[in-house]
N, C-alpha and C. Protein backbone atom coordinates (compact mmCIF):
# COMPACT_ATOMS: atom_id res chain seq x y z
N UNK A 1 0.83 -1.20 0.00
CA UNK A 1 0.00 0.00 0.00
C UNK A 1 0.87 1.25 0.00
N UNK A 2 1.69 1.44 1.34
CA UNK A 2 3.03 2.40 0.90
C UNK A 2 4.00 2.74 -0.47
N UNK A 3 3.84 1.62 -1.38
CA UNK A 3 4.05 1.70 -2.63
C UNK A 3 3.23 2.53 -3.66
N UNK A 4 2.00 2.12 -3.50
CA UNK A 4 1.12 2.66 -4.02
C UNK A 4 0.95 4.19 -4.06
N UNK A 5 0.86 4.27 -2.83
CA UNK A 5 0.84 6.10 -2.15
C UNK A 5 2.18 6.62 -2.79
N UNK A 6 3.45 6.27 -3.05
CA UNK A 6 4.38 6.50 -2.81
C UNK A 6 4.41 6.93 -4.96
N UNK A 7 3.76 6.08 -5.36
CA UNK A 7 3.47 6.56 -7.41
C UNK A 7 2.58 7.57 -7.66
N UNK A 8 1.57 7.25 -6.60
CA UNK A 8 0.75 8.41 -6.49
C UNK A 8 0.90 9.69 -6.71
N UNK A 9 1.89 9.74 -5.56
CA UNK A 9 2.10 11.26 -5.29
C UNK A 9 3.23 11.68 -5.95
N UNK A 10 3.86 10.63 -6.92
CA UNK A 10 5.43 11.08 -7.46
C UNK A 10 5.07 11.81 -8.66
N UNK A 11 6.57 12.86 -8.86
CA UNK A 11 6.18 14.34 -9.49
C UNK A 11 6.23 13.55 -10.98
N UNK A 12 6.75 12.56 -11.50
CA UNK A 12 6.30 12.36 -12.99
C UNK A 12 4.98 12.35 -13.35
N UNK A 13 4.19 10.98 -12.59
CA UNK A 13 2.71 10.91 -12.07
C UNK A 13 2.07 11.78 -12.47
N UNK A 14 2.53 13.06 -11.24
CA UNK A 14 1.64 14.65 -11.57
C UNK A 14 1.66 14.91 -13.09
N UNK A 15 2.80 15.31 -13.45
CA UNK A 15 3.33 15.60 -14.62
C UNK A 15 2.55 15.10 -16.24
N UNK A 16 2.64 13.88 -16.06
CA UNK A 16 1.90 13.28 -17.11
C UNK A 16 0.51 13.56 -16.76
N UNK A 17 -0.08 13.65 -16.06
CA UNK A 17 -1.33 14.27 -15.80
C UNK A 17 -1.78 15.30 -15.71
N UNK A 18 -0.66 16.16 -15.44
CA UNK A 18 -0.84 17.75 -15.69
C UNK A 18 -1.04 17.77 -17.58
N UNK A 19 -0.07 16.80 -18.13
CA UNK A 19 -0.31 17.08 -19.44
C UNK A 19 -1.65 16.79 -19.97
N UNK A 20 -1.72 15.37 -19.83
CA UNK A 20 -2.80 14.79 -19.93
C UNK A 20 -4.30 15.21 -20.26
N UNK A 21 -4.63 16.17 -18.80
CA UNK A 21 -5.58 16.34 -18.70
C UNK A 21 -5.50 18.14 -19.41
N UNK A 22 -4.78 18.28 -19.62
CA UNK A 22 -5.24 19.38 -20.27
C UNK A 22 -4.84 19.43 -21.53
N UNK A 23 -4.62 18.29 -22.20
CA UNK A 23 -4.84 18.28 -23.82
C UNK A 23 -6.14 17.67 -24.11
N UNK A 24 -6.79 16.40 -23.30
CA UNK A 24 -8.12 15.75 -23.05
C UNK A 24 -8.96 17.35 -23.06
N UNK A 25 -8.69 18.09 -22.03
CA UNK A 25 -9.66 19.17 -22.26
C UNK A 25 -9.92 20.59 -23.21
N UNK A 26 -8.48 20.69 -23.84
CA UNK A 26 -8.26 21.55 -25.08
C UNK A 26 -8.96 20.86 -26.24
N UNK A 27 -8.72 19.57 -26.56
CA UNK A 27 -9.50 18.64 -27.33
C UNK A 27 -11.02 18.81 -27.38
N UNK A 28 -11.21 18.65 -26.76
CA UNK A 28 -12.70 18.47 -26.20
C UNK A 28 -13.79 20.00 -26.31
N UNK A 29 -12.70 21.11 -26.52
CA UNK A 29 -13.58 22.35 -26.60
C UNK A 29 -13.69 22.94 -25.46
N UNK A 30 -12.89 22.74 -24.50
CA UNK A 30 -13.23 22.76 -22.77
C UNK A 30 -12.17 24.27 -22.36
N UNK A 31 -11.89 24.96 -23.20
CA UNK A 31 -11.15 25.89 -23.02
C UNK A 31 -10.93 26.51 -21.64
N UNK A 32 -11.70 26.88 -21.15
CA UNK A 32 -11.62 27.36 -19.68
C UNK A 32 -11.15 26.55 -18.56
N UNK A 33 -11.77 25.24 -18.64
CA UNK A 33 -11.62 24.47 -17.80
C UNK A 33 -9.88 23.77 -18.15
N UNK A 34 -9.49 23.81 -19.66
CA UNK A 34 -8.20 24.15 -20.09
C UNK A 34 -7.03 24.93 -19.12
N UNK A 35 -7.51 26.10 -18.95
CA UNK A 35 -6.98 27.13 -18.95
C UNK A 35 -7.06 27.34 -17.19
N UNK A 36 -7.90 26.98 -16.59
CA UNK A 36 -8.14 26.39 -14.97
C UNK A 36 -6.77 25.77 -14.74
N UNK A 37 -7.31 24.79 -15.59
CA UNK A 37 -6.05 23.33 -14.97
C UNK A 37 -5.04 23.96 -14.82
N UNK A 38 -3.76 24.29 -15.80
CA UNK A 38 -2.91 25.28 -16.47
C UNK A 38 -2.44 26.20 -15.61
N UNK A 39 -3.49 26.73 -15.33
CA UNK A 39 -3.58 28.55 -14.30
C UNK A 39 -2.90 27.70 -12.98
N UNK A 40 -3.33 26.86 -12.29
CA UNK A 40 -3.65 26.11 -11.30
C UNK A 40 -2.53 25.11 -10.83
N UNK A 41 -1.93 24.26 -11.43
CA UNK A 41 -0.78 23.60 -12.11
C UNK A 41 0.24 24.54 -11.99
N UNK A 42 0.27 25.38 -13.04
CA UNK A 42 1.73 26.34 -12.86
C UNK A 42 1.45 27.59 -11.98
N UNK A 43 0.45 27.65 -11.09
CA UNK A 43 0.59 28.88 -10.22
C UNK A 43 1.27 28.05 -8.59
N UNK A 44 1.08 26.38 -8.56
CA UNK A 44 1.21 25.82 -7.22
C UNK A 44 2.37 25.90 -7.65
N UNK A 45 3.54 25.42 -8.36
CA UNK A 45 4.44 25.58 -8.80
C UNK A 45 5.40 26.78 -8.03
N UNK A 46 5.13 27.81 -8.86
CA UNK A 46 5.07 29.69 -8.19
C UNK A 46 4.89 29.75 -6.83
N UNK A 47 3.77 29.37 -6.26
CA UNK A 47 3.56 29.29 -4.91
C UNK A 47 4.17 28.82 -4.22
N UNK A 48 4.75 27.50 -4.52
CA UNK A 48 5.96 26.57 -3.93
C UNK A 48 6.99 27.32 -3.60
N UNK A 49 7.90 27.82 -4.97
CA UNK A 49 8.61 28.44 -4.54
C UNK A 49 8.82 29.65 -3.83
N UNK A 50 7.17 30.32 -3.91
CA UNK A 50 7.42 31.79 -3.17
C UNK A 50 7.82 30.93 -1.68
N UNK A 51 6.88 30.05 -0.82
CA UNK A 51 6.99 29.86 -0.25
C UNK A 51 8.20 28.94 0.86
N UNK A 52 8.34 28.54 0.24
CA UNK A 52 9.96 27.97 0.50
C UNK A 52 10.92 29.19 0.76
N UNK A 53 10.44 30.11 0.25
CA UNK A 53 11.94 31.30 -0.01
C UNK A 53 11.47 32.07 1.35
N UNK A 54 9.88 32.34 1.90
CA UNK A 54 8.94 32.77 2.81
C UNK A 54 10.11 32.32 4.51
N UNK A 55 9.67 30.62 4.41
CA UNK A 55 9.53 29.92 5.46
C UNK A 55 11.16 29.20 5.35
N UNK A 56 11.77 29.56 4.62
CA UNK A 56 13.24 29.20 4.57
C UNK A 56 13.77 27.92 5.63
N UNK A 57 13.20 26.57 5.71
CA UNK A 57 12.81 25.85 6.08
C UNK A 57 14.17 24.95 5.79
N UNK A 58 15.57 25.04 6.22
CA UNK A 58 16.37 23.85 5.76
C UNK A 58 16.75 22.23 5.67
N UNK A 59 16.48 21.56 4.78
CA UNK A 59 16.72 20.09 4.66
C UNK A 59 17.25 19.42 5.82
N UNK A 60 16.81 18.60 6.38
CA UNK A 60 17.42 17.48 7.29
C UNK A 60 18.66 17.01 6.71
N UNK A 61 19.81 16.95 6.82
CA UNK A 61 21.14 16.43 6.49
C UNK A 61 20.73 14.36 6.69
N UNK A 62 21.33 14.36 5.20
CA UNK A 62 21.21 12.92 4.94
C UNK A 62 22.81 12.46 4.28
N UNK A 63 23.45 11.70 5.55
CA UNK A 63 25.02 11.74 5.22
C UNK A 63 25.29 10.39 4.58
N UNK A 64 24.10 9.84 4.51
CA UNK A 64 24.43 7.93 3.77
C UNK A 64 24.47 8.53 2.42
N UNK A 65 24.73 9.90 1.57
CA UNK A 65 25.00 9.87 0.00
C UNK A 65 23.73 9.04 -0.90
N UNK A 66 22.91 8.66 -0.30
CA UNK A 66 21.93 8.09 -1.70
C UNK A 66 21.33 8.83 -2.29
N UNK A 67 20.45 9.87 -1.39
CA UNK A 67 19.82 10.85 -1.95
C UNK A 67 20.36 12.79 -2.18
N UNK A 68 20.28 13.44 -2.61
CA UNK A 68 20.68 15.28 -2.48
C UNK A 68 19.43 15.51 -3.29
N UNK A 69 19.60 16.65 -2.57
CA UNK A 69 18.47 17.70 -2.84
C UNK A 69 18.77 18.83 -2.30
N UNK A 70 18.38 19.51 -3.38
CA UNK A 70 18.88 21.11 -2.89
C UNK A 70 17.71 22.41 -2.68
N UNK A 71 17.99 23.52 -1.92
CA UNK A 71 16.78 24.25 -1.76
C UNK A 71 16.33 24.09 -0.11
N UNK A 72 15.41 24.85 0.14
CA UNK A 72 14.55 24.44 1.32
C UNK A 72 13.54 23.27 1.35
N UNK A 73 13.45 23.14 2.32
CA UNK A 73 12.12 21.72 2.48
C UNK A 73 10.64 21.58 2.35
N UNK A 74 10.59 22.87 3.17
CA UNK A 74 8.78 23.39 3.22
C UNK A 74 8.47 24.30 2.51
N UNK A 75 6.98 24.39 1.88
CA UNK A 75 6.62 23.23 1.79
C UNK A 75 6.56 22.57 0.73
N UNK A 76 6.38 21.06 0.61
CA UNK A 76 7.35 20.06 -0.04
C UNK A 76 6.17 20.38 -1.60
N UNK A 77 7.37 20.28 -2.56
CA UNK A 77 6.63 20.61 -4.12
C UNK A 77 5.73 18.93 -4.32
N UNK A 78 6.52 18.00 -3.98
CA UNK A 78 5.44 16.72 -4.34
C UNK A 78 4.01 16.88 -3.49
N UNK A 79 4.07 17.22 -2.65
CA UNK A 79 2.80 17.17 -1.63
C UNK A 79 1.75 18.03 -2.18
N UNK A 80 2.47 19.40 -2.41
CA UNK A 80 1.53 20.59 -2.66
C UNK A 80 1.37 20.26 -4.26
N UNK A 81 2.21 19.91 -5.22
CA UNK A 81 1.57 19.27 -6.55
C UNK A 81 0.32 18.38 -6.77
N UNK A 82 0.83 17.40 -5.50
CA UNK A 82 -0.12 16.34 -5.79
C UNK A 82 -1.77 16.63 -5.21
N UNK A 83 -1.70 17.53 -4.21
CA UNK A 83 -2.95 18.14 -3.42
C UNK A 83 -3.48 19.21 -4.67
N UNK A 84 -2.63 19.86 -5.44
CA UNK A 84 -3.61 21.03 -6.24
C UNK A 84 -4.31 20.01 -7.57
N UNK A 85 -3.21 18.87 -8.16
CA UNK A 85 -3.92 18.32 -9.38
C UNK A 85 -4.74 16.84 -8.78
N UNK A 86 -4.82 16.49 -7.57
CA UNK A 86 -6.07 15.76 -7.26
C UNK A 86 -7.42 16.42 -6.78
N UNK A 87 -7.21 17.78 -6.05
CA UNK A 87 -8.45 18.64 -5.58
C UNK A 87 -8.87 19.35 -7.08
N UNK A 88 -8.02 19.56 -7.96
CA UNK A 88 -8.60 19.90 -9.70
C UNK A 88 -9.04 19.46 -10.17
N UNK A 89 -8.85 17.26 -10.41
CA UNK A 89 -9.11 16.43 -11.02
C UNK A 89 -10.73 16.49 -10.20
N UNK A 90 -10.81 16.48 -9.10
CA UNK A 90 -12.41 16.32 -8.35
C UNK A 90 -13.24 17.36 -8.30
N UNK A 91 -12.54 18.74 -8.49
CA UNK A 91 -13.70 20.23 -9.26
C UNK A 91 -13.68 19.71 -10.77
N UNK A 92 -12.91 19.06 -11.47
CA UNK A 92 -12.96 18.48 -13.07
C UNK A 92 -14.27 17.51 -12.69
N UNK A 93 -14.10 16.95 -12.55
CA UNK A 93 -15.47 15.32 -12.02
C UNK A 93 -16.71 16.42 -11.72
N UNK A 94 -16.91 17.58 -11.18
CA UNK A 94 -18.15 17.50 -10.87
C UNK A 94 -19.08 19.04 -11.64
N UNK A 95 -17.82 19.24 -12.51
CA UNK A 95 -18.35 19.90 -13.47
C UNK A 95 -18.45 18.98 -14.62
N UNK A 96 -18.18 18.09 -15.18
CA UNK A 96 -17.79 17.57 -16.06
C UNK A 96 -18.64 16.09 -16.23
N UNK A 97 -18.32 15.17 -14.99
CA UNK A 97 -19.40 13.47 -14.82
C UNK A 97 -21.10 13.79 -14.43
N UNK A 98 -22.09 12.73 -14.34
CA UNK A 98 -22.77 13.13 -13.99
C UNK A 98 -23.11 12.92 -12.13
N UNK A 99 -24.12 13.75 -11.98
CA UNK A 99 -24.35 13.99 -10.73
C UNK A 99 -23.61 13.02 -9.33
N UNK A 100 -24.16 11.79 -9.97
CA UNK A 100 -23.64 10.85 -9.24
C UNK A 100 -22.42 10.24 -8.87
N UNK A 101 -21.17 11.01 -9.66
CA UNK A 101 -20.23 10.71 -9.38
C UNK A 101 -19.01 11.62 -8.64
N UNK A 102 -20.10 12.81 -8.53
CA UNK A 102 -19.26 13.84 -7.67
C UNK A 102 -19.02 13.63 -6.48
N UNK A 103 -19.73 12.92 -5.62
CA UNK A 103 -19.41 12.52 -4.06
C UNK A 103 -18.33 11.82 -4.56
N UNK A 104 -18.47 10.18 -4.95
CA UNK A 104 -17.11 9.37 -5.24
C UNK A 104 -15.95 9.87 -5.54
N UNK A 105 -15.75 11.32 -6.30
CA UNK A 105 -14.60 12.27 -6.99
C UNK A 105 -14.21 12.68 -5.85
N UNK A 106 -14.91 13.23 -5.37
CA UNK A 106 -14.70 14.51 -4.06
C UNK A 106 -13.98 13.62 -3.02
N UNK A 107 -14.73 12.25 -2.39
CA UNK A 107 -14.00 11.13 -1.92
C UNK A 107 -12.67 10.88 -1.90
N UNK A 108 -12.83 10.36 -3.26
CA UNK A 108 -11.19 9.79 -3.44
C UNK A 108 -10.01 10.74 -3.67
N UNK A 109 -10.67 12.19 -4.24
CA UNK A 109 -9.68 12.87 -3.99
C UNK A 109 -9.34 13.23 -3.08
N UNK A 110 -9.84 13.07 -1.43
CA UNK A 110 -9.87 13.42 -0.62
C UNK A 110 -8.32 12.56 0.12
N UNK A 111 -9.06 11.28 -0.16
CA UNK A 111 -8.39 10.21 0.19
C UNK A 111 -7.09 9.98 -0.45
N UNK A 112 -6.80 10.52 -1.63
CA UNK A 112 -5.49 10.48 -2.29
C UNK A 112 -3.93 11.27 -1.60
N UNK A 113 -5.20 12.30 -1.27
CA UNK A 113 -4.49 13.57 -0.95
C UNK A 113 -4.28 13.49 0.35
N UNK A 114 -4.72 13.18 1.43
CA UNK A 114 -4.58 12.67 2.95
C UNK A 114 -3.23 11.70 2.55
C-alpha cells in the first residue's frame, strides 16, 4: 500500500497528468476548464517556490550519499503538486461526470491527498 501512495504522489505521475488532462480538455472544446487546470498547475508551482523562499525551512542532512536535494524543504513541491492536481481532477469530475459521481470524486480525492 506504501508503494502505491508512494506513485501516487510522485512528481512524474503529476506531470503526465498535468499534461494529460489538459490536452483531453483543449480537445474536447473545454477551453476554460483548459486554462483552470494550467492557471492552477503552474501557479502551485510559483507558490511553492514563493513559499519555501517565505519559510526558509532547511533540509534534514542525509550523510548515507543516496539521496541530495537542494533548496529548502517546506513546503514540499510533491505534496503541494499532488494536493492542487487531485483537488482539480475532483472540481474536473463535478463539473464535467454526472451527478452521481461527484461525491465518489470529491471522496477519493480526498483520500489520495490525505
Amino acid at each position: 500500500m506504501t508503494r502505491l501512495i508512494e506513485i501516487l504522489i510522485s512528481l512524474a505521475i503529476v506531470a503526465a497528468l498535468f499534461l494529460a488532462v489538459a490536452v483531453v480538455l483543449w480537445r474536447q472544446q473545454r477551453r476554460m476548464l483548459a486554462t483552470g487546470w494550467l492557471v492552477a498547475m503552474a501557479g502551485n508551482g510559483a507558490l511553492t517556490k514563493i513559499l519555501k523562499n517565505v519559510f526558509e525551512r532547511v533540509r534534514p542532512e542525509h550523510l548515507h550519499g543516496i539521496a541530495q536535494a537542494d533548496g529548502y524543504s517546506f513546503p514540499s513541491g510533491h505534496s503541494s503538486a499532488s494536493m492542487v492536481a487531485y483537488a482539480m481532477l475532483a472540481y474536473l469530475a463535478t463539473r464535467l461526470l454526472p451527478r452521481a459521481w461527484h461525491l465518489p470524486a470529491v471522496v477519493a480525492a480526498g483520500l489520495l491527498i490525505f
